[in-house]
C-alpha atoms as a PDB file:
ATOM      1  CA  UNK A   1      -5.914-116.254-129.032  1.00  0.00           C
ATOM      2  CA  UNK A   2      -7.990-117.633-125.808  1.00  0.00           C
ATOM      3  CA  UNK A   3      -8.793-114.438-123.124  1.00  0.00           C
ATOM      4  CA  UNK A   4      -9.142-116.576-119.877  1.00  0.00           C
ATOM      5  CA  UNK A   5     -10.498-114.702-117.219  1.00  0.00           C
ATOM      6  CA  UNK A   6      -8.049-115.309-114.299  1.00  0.00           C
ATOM      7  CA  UNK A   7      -9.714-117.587-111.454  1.00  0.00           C
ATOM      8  CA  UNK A   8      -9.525-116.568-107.630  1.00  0.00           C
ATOM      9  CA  UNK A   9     -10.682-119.896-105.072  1.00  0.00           C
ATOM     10  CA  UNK A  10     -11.678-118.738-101.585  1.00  0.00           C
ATOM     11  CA  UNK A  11      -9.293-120.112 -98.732  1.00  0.00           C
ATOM     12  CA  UNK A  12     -12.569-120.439 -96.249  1.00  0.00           C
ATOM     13  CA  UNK A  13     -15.195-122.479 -98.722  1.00  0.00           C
ATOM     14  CA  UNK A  14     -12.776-123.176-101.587  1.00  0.00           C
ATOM     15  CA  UNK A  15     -15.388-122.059-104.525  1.00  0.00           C
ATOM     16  CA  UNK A  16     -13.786-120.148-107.418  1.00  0.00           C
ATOM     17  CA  UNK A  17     -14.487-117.309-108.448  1.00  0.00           C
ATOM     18  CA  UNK A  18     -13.176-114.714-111.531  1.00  0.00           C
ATOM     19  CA  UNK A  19     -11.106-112.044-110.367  1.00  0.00           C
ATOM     20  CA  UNK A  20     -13.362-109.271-111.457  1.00  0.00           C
ATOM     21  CA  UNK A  21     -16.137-110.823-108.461  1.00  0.00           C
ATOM     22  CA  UNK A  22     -13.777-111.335-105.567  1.00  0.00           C
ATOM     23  CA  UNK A  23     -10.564-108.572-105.975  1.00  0.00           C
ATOM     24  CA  UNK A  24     -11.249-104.894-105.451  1.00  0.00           C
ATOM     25  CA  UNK A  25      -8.209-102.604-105.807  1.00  0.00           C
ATOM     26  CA  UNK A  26      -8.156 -99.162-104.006  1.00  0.00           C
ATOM     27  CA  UNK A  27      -6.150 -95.803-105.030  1.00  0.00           C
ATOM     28  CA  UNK A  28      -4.386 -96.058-101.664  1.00  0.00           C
ATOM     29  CA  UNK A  29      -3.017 -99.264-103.291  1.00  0.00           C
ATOM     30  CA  UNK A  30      -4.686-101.131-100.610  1.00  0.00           C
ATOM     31  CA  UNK A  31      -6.253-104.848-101.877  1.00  0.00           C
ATOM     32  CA  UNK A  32      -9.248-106.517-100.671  1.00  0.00           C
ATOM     33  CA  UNK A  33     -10.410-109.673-101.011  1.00  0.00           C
ATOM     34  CA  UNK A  34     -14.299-110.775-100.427  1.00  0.00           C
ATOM     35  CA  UNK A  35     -16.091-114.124-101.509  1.00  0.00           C
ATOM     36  CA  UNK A  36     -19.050-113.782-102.656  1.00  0.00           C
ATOM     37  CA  UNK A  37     -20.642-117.365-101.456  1.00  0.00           C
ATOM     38  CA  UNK A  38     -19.021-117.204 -97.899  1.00  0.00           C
ATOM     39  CA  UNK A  39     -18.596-114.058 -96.916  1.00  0.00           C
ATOM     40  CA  UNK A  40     -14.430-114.736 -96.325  1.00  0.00           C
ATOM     41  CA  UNK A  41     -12.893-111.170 -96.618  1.00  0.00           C
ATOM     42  CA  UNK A  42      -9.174-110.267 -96.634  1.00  0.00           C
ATOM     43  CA  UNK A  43      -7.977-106.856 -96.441  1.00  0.00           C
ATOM     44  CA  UNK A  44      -4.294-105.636 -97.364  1.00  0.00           C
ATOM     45  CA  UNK A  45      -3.022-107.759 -99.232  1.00  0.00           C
ATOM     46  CA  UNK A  46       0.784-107.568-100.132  1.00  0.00           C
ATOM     47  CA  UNK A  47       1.299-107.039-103.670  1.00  0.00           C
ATOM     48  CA  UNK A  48       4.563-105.932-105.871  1.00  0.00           C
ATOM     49  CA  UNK A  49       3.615-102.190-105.609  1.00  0.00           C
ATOM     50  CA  UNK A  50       3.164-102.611-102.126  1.00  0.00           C
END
């Protein structure tokens, strides 16, 4: 079995990225975003939990 670390690509400079450098989750299930090349940050995001 392959483990592929799941790949994020900025919408701003379009470099990709694993999950683990771009995503941070929060315990107020509140999901941010930040590239680390550009800077591009996105804060919450909708998700399934909410």
């Amino acid at each position: 079995m392959i483990n592929e670390t799941p790949q994020v690509i900025c919408p701003e400079c379009h470099k990709q990225f694993t999950l683990e450098e771009t995503i941070t989750a929060q315990s107020n299930q509140n999901v941010i975003f930040e590239c680390p090349s550009c800077g591009h940050e996105k804060r919450n995001i909708q998700t399934s939990k909410g």
